[in-house]
Protein backbone atom coordinates (compact mmCIF):
# COMPACT_ATOMS: atom_id res chain seq x y z
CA UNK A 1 11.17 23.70 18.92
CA UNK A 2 13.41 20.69 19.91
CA UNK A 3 15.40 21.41 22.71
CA UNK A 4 18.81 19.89 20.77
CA UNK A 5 18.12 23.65 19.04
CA UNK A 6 17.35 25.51 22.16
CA UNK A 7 20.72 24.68 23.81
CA UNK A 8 22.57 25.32 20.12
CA UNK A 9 25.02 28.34 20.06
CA UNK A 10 24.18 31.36 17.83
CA UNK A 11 26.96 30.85 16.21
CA UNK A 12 25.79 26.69 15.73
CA UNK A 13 22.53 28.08 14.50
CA UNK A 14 23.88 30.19 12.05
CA UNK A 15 26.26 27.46 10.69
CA UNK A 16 23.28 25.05 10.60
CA UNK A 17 21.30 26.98 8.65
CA UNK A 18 23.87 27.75 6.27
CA UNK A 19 23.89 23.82 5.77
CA UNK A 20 20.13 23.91 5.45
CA UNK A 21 20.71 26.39 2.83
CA UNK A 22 23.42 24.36 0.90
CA UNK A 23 21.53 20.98 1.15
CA UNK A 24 18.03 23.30 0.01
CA UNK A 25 20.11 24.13 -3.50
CA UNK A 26 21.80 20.61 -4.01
CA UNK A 27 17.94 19.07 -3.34
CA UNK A 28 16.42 21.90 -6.05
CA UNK A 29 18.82 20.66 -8.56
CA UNK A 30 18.35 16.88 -8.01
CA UNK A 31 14.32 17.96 -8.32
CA UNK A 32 15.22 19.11 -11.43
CA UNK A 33 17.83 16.61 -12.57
CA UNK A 34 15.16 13.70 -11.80
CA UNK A 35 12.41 15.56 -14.32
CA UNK A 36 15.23 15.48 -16.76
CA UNK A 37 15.01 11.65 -16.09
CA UNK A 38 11.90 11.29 -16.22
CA UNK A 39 11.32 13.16 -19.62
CA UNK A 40 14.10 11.15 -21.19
CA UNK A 41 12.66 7.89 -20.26
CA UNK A 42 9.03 9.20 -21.60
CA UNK A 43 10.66 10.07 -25.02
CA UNK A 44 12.41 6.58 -25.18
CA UNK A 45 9.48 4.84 -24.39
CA UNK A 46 7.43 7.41 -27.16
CA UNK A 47 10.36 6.03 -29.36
CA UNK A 48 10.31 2.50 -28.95
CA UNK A 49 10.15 0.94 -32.40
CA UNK A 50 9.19 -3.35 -32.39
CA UNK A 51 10.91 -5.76 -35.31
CA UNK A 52 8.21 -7.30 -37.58
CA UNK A 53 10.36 -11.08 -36.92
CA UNK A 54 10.48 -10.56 -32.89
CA UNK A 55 10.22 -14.16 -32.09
CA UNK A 56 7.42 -12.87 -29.56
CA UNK A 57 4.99 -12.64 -32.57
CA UNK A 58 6.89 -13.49 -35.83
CA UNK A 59 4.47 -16.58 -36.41
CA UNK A 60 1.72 -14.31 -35.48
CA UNK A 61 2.60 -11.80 -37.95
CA UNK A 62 3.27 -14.30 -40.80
CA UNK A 63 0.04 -16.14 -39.94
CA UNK A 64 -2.04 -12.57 -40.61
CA UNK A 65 -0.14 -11.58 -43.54
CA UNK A 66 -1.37 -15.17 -45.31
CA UNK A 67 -4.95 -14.95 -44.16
CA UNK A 68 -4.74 -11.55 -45.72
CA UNK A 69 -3.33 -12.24 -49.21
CA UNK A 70 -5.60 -15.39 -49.08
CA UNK A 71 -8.56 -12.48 -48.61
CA UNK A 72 -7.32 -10.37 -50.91
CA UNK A 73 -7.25 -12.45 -53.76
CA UNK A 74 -10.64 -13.72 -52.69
CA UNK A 75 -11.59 -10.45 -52.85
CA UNK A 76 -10.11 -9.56 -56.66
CA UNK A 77 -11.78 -12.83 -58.05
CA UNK A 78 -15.30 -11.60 -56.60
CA UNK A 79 -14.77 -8.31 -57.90
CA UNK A 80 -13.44 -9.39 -61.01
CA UNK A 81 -16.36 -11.96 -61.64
CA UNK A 82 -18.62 -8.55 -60.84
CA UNK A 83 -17.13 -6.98 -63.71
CA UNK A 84 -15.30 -4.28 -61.70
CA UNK A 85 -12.05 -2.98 -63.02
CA UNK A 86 -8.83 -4.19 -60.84
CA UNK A 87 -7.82 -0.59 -60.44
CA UNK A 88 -10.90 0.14 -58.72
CA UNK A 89 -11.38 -3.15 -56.72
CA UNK A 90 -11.42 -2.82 -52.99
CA UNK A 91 -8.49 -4.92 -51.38
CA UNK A 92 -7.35 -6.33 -48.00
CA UNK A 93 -3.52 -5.07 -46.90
CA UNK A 94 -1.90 -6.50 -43.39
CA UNK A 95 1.01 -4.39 -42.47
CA UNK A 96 3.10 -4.78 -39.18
CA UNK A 97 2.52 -1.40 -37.24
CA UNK A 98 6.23 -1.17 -35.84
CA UNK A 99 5.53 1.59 -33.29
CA UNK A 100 1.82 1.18 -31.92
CA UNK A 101 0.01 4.57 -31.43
CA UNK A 102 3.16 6.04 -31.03
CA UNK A 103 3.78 6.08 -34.65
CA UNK A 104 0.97 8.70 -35.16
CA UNK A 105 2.07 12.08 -34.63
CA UNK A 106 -0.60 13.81 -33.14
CA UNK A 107 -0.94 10.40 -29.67
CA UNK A 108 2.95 11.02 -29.46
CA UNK A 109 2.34 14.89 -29.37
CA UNK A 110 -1.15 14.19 -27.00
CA UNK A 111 0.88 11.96 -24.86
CA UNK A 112 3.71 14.23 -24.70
CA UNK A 113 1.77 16.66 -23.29
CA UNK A 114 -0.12 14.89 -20.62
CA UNK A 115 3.59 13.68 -19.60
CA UNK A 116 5.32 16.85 -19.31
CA UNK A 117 2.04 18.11 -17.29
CA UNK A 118 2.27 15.06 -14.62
CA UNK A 119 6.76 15.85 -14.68
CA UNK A 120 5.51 19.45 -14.10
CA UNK A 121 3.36 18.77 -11.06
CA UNK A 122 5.56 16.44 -9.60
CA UNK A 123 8.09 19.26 -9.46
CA UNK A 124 5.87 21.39 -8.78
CA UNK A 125 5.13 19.22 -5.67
CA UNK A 126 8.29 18.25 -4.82
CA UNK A 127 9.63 21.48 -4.29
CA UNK A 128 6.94 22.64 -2.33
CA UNK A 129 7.64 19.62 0.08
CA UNK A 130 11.05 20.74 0.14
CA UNK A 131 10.52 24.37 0.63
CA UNK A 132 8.47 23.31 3.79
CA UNK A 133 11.17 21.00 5.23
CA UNK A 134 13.97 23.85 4.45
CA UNK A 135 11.47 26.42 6.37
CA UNK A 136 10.82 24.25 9.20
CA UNK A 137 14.45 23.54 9.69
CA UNK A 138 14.81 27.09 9.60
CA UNK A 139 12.01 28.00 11.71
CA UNK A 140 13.10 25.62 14.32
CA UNK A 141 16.95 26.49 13.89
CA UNK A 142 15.51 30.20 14.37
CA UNK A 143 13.06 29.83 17.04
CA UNK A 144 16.05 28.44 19.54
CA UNK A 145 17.55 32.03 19.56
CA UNK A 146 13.97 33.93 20.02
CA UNK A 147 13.71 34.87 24.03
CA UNK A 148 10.89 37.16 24.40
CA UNK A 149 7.05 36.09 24.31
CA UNK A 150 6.01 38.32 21.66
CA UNK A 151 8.42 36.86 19.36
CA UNK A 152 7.27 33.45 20.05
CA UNK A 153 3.32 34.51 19.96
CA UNK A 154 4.34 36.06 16.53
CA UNK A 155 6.23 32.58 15.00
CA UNK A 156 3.13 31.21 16.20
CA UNK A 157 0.56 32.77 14.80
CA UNK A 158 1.78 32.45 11.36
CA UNK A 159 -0.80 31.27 8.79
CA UNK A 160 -0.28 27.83 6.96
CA UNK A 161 -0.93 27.70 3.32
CA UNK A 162 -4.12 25.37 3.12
CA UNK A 163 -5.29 28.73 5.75
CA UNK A 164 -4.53 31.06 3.03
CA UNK A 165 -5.65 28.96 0.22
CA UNK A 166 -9.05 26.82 1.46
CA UNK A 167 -10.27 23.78 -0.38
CA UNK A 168 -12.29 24.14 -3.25
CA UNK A 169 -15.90 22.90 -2.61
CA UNK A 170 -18.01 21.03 -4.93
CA UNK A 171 -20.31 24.13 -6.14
CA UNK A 172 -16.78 26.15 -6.66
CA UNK A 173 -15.76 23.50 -8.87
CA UNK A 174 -19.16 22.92 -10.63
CA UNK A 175 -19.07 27.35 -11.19
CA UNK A 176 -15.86 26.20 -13.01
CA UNK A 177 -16.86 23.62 -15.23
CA UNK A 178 -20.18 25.48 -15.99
CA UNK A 179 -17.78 28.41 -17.80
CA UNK A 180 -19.50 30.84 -15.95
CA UNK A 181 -17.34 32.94 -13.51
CA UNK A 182 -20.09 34.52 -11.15
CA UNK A 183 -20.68 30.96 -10.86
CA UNK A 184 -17.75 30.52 -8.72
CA UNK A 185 -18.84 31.91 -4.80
CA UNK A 186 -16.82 30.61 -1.59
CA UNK A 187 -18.25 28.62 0.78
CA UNK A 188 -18.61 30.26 4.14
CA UNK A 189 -16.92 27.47 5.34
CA UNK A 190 -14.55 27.77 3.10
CA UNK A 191 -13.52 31.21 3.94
CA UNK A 192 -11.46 32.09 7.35
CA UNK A 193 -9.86 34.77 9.43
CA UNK A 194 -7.22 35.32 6.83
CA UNK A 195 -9.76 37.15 4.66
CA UNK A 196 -9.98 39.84 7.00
């Protein structure tokens, strides 16, 4: 506990956590306005479509589309000297591909996903950061009013989360993958006094 919030006023307490509060809710939304963001961008950029005669590669794209009609009609006069019919000849086509991977349905849809998953974590993670700032701030706004020892031993002794939740070690992970639940067995080490 600071000691700017042991000397605080119950009545400053209780004001400043009422700001903790407010500023809590304005940062939730901004999480959540930011993943809006962040999705929009990801469909732009899913939606980018490139001009054929970008001077970037216009020469490029002209020089491929000649050495391809150039194979092409190498290819019909071989065929044709072979005796096979025109509508059965194999060809060479060059085509400008205007939208990269992106134009097929199912990357857009793969990448999509894998997008919204990372947005969904980083939310996911942002909030929890901020839901341990807001309780610390409260703690610490809260722990300036408490006067007796139990009280204090009690804040105290509060579990964090990584006591709650351990690590996973390698075998738990390898239980996982193997698709095998009884697989999956807790370390001792992994286990703690929270168990109990």
């Amino acid at each position: 506990m600071t000691s700017e919030a042991k000397g605080m006023t119950a009545k400053e307490r209780d004001l400043l956590r009422e700001v903790v509060r407010l500023n809590g809710r304005v940062a939730k939304t901004a999480i959540d306005e930011y993943a809006a963001i962040l999705r929009a961008r990801m469909e732009e950029n899913l939606s980018l479509i490139f001009d054929e005669d970008d001077e970037r590669w216009a020469e490029l794209v002209a020089h491929a589309k000649r050495v391809s009609h150039e194979a092409d009609e190498k290819l019909k006069a071989i065929a044709k000297a072979s005796g096979i019919p025109m509508e059965n000849a194999p060809g060479f086509a060059c085509a400008f591909i205007n939208r990269g991977r992106y134009g097929i349905r199912e990357r857009r849809d793969e990448v999509r996903r894998a997008g919204n998953a990372e947005i969904d974590a980083r939310v996911k993670k942002a909030r929890a950061q901020l839901e341990r700032t807001l309780a610390a701030k409260h703690t610490e706004l809260l722990a300036g009013s408490l006067t007796s020892d139990e009280a204090k031993a009690a804040l105290a002794s509060m579990p964090t989360p990584e006591q709650l939740l351990p690590p996973m070690e390698k075998h738990d992970i390898a239980g996982l993958l193997s698709g095998n639940p009884a697989a999956l067995m807790l370390s001792a080490e992994s286990v703690n006094e929270w168990d109990t």
